[in-house]
N, C-alpha and C. Protein backbone atom coordinates (compact mmCIF):
# COMPACT_ATOMS: atom_id res chain seq x y z
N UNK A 1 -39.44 -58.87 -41.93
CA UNK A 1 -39.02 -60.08 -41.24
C UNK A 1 -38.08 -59.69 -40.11
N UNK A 2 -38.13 -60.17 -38.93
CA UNK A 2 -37.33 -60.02 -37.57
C UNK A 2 -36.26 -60.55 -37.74
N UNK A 3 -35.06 -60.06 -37.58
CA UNK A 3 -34.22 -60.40 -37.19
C UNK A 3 -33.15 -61.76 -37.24
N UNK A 4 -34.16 -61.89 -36.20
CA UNK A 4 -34.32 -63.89 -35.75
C UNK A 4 -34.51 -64.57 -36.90
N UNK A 5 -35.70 -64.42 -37.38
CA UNK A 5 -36.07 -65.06 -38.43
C UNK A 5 -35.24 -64.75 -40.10
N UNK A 6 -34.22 -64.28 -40.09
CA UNK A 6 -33.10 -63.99 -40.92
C UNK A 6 -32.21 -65.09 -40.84
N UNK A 7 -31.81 -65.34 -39.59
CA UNK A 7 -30.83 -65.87 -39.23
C UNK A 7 -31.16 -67.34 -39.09
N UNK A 8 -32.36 -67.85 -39.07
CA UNK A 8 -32.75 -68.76 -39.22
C UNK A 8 -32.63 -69.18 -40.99
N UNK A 9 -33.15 -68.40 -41.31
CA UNK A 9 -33.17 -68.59 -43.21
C UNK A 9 -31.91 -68.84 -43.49
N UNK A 10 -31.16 -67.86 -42.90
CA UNK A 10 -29.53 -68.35 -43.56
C UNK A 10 -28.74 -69.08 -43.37
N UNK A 11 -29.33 -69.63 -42.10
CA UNK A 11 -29.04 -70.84 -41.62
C UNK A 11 -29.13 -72.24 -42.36
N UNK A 12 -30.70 -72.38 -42.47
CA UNK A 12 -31.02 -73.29 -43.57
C UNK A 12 -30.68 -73.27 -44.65
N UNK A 13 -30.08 -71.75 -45.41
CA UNK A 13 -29.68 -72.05 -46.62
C UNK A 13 -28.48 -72.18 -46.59
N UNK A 14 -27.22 -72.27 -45.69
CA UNK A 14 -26.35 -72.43 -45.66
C UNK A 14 -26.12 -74.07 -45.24
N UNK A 15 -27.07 -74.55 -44.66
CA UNK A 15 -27.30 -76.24 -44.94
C UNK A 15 -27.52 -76.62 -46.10
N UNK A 16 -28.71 -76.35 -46.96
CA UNK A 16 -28.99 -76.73 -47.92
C UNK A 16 -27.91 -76.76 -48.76
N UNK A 17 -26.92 -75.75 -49.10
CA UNK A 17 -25.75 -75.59 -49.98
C UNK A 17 -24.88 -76.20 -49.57
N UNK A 18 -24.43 -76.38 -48.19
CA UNK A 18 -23.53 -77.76 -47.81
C UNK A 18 -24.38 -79.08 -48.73
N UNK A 19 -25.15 -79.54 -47.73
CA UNK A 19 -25.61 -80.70 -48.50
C UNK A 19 -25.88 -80.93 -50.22
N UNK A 20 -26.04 -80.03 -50.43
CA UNK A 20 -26.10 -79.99 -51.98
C UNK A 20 -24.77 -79.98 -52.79
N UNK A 21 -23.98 -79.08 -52.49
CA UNK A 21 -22.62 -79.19 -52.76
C UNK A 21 -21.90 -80.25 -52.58
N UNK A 22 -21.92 -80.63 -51.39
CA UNK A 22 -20.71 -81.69 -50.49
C UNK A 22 -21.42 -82.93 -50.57
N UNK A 23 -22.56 -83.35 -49.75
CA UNK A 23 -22.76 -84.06 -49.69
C UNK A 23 -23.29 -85.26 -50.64
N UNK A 24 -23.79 -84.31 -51.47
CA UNK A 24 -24.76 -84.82 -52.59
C UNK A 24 -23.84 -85.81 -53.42
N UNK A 25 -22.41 -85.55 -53.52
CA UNK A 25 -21.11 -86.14 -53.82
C UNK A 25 -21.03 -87.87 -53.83
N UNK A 26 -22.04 -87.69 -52.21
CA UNK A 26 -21.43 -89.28 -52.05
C UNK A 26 -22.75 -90.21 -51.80
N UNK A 27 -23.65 -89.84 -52.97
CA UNK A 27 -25.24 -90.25 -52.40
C UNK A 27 -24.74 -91.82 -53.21
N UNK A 28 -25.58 -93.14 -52.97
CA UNK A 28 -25.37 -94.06 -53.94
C UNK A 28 -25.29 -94.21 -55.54
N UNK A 29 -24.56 -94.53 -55.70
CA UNK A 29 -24.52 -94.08 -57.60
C UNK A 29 -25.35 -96.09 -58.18
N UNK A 30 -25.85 -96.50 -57.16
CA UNK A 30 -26.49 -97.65 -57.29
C UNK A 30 -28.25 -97.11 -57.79
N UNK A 31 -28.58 -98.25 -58.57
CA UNK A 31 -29.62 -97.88 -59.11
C UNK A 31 -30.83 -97.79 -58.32
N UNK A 32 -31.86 -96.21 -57.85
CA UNK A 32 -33.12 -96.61 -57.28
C UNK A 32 -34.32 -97.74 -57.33
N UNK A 33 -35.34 -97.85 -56.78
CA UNK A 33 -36.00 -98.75 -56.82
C UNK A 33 -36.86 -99.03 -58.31
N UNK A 34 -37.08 -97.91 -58.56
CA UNK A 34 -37.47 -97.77 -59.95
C UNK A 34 -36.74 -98.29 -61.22
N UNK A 35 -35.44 -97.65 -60.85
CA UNK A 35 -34.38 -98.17 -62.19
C UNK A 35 -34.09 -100.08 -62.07
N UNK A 36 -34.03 -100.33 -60.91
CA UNK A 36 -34.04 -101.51 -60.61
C UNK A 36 -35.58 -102.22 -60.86
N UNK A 37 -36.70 -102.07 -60.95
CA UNK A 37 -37.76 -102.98 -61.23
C UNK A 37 -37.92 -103.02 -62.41
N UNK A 38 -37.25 -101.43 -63.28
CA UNK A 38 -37.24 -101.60 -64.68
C UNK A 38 -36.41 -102.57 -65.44
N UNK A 39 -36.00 -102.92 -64.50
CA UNK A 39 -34.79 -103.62 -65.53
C UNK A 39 -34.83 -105.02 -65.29
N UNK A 40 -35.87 -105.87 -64.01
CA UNK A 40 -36.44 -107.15 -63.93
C UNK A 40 -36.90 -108.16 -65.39
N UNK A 41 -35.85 -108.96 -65.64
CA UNK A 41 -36.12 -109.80 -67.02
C UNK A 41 -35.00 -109.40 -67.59
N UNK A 42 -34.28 -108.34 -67.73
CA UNK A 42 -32.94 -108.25 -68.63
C UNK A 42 -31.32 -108.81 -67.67
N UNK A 43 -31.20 -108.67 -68.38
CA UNK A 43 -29.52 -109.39 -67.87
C UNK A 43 -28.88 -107.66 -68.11
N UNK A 44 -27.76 -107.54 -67.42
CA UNK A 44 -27.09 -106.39 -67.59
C UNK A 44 -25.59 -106.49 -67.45
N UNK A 45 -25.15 -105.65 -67.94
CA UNK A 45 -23.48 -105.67 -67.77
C UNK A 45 -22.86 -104.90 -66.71
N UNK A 46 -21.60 -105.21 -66.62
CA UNK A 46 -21.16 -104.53 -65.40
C UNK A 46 -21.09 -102.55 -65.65
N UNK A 47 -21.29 -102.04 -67.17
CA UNK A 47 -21.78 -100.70 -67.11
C UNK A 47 -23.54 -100.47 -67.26
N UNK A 48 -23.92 -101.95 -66.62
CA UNK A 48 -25.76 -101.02 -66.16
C UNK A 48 -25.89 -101.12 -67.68
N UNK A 49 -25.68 -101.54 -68.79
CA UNK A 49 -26.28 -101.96 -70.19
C UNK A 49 -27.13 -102.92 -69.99
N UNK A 50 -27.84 -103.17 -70.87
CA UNK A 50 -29.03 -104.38 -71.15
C UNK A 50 -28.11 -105.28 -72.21
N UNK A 51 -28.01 -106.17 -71.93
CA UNK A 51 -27.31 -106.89 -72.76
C UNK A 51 -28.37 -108.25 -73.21
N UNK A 52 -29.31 -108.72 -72.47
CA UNK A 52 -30.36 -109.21 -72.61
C UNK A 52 -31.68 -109.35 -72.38
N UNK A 53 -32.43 -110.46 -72.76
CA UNK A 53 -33.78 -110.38 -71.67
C UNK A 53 -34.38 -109.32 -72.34
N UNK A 54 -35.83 -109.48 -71.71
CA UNK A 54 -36.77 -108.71 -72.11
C UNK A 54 -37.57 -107.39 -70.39
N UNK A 55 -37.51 -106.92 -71.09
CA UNK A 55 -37.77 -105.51 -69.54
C UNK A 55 -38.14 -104.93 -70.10
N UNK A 56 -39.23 -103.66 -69.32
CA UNK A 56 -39.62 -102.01 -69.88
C UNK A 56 -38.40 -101.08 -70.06
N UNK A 57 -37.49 -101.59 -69.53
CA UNK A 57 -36.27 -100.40 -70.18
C UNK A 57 -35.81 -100.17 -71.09
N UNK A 58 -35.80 -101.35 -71.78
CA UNK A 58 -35.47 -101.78 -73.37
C UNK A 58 -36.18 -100.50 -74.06
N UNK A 59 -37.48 -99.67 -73.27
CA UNK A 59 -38.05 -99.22 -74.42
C UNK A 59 -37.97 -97.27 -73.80
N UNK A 60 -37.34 -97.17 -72.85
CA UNK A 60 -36.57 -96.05 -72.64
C UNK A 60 -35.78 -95.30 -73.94
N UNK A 61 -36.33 -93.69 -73.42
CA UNK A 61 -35.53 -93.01 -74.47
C UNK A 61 -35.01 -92.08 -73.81
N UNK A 62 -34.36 -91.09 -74.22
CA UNK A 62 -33.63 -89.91 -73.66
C UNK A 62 -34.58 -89.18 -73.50
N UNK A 63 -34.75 -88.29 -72.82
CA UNK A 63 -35.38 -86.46 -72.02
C UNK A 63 -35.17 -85.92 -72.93
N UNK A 64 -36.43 -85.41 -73.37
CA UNK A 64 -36.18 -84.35 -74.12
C UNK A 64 -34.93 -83.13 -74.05
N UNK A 65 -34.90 -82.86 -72.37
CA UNK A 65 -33.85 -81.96 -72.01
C UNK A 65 -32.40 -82.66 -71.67
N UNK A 66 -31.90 -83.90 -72.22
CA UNK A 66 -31.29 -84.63 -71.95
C UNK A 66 -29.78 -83.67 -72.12
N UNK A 67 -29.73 -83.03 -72.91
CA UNK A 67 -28.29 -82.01 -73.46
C UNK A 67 -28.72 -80.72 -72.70
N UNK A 68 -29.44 -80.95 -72.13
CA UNK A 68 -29.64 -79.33 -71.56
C UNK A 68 -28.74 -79.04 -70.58
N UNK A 69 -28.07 -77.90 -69.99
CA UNK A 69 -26.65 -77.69 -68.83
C UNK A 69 -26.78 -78.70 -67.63
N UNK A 70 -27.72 -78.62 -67.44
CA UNK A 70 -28.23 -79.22 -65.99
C UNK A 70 -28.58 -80.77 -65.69
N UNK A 71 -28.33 -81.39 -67.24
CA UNK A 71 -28.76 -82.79 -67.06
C UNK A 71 -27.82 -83.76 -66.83
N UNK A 72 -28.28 -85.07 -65.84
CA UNK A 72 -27.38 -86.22 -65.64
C UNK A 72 -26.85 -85.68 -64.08
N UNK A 73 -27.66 -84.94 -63.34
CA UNK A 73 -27.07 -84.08 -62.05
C UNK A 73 -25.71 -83.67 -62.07
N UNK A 74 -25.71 -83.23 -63.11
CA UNK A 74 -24.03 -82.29 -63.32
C UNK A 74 -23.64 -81.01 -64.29
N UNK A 75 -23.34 -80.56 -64.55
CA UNK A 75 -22.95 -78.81 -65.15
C UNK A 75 -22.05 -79.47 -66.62
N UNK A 76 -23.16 -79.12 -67.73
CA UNK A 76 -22.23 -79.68 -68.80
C UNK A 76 -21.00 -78.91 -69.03
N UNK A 77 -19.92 -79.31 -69.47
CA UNK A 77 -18.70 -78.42 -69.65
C UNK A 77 -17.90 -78.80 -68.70
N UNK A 78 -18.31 -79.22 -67.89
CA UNK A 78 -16.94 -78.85 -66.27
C UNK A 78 -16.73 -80.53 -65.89
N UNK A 79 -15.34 -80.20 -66.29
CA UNK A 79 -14.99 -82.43 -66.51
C UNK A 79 -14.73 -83.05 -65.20
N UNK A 80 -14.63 -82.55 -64.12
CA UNK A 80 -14.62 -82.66 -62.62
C UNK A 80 -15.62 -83.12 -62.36
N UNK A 81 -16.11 -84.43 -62.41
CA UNK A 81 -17.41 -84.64 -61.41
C UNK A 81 -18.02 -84.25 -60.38
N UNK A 82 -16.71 -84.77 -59.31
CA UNK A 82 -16.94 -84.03 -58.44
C UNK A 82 -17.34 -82.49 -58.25
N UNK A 83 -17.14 -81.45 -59.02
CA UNK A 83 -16.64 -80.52 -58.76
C UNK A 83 -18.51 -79.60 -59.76
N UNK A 84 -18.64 -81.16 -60.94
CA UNK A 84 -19.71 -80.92 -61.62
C UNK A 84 -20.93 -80.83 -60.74
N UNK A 85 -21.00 -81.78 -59.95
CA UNK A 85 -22.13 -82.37 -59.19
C UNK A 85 -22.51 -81.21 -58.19
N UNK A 86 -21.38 -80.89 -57.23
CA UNK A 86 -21.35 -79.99 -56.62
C UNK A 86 -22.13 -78.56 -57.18
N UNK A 87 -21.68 -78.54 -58.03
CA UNK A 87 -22.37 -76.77 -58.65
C UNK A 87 -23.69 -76.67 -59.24
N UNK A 88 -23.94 -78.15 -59.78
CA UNK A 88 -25.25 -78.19 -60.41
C UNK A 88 -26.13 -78.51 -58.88
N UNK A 89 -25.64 -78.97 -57.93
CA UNK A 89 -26.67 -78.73 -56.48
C UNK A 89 -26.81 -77.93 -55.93
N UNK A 90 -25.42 -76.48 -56.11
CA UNK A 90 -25.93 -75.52 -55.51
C UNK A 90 -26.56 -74.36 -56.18
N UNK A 91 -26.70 -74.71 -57.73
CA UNK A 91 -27.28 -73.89 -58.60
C UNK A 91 -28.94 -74.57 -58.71
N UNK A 92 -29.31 -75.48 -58.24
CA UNK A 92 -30.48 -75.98 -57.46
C UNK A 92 -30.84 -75.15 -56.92
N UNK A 93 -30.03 -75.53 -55.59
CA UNK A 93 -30.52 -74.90 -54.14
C UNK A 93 -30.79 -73.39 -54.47
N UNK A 94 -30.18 -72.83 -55.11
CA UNK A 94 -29.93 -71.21 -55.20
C UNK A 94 -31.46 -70.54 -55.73
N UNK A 95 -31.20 -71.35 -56.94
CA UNK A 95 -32.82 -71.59 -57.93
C UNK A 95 -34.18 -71.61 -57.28
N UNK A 96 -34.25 -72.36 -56.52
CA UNK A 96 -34.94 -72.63 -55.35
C UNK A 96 -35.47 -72.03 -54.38
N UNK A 97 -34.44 -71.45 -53.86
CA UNK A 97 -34.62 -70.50 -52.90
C UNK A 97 -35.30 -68.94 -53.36
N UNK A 98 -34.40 -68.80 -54.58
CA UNK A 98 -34.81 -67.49 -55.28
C UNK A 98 -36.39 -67.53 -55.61
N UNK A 99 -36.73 -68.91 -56.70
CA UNK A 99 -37.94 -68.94 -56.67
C UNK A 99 -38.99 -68.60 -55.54
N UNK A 100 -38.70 -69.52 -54.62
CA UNK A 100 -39.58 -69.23 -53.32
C UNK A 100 -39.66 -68.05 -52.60
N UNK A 101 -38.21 -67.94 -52.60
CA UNK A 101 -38.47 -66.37 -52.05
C UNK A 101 -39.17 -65.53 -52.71
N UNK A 102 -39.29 -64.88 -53.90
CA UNK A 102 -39.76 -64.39 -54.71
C UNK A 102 -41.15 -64.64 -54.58
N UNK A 103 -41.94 -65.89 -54.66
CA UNK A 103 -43.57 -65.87 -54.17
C UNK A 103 -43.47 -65.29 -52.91
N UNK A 104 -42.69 -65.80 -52.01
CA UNK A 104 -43.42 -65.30 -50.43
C UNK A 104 -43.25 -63.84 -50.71
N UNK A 105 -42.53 -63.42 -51.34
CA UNK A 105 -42.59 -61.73 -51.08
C UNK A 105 -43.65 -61.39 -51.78
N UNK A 106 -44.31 -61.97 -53.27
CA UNK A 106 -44.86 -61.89 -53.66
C UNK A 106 -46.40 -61.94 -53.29
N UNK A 107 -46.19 -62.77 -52.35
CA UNK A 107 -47.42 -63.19 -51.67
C UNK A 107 -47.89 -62.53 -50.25
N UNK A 108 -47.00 -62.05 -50.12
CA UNK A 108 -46.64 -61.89 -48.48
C UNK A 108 -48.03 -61.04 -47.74
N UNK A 109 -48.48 -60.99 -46.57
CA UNK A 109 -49.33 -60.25 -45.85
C UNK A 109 -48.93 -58.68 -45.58
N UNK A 110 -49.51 -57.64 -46.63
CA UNK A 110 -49.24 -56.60 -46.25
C UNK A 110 -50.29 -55.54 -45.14
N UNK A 111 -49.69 -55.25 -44.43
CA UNK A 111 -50.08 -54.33 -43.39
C UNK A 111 -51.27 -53.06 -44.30
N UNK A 112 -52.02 -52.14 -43.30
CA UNK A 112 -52.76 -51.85 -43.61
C UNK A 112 -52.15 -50.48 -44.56
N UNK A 113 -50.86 -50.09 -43.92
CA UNK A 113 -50.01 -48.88 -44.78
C UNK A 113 -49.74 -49.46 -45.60
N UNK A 114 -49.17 -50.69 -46.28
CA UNK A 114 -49.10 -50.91 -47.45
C UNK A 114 -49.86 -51.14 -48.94
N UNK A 115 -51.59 -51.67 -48.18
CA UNK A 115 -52.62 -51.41 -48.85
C UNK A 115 -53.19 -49.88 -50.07
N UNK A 116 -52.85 -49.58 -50.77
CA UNK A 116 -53.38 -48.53 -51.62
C UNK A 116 -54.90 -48.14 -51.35
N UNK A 117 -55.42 -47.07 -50.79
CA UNK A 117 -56.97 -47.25 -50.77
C UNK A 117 -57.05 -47.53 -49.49
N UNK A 118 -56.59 -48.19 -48.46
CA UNK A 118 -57.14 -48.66 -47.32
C UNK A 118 -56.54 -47.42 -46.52
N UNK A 119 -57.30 -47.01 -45.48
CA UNK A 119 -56.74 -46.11 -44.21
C UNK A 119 -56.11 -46.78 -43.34
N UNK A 120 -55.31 -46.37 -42.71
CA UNK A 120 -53.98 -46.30 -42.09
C UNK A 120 -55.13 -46.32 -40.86
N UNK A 121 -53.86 -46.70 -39.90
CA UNK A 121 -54.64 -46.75 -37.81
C UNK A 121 -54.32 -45.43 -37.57
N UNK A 122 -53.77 -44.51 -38.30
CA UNK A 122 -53.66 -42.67 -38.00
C UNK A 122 -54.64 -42.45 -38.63
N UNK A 123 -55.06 -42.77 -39.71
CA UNK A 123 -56.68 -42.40 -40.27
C UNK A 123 -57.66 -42.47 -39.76
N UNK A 124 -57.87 -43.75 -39.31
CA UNK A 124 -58.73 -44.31 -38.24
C UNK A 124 -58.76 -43.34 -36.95
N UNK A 125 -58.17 -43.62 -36.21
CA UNK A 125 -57.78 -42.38 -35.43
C UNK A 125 -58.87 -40.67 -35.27
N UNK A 126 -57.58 -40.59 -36.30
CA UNK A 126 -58.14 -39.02 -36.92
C UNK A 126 -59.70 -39.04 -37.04
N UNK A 127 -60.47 -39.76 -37.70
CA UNK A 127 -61.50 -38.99 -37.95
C UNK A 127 -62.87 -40.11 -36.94
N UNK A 128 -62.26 -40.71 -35.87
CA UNK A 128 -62.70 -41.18 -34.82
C UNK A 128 -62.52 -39.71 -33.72
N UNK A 129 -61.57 -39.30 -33.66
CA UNK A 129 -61.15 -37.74 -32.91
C UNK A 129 -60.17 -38.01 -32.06
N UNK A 130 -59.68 -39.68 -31.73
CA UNK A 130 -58.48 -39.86 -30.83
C UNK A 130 -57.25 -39.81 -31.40
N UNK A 131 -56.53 -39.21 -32.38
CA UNK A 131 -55.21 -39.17 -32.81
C UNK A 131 -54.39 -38.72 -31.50
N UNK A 132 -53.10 -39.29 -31.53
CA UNK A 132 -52.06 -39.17 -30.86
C UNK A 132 -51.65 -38.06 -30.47
């Protein structure tokens, strides 16, 4: 990879970890469109409980991975919300990146020297009779 294109990557990942860290802080803690149509027919309390009415939420259960470190977008253990939220976005982002990176290298277009078995453009060359 050139150069350039380094500095571009670290660029973006040094956004991504802002926004994930910092920003992610102050996204609406109001319910999406989803959590909101689920809950059409119930009455609710001012902590987002069902207190009445009939709705599909009523019949909601927990995630299997519901206790797992990473659930509820926060780092179990660490009583700082703020501070929770933050780490579980940049242990995302990090995750993320590693993954991906890891295919593209994995995947990546190797040149003809990197091929096992394939001849090289000095091979070629050579037994064409124009070597360098």
């Amino acid at each position: 990879m050139r150069k350039r294109s380094w500095g571009f990557v670290a660029a973006g990942l040094l956004v991504a970890l802002v926004l994930a860290g910092v920003v992610s802080n102050y996204a609406s803690s109001h319910p999406d469109g989803l959590d909101s149509s689920l809950l059409k027919g119930c009455t609710v309390n001012a902590d987002d409980e069902i207190t009445g009415g009939s709705c599909p939420a009523q019949q909601a259960k927990d995630h299997e991975l519901a206790d797992s470190p990473l659930a509820d977008y926060g780092i179990r253990g660490v009583d700082n919300g703020f501070l929770s939220t933050g780490l579980s976005g940049v242990a995302g982002v990090l995750l993320t990146f590693a993954v991906g990176g890891g295919m593209f290298w994995l995947l990546r277009r190797r040149g003809p020297a990197d091929a096992p078995g394939q001849p090289t453009d000095t091979d070629v060359r050579q037994s064409a009779g124009t070597a360098d």
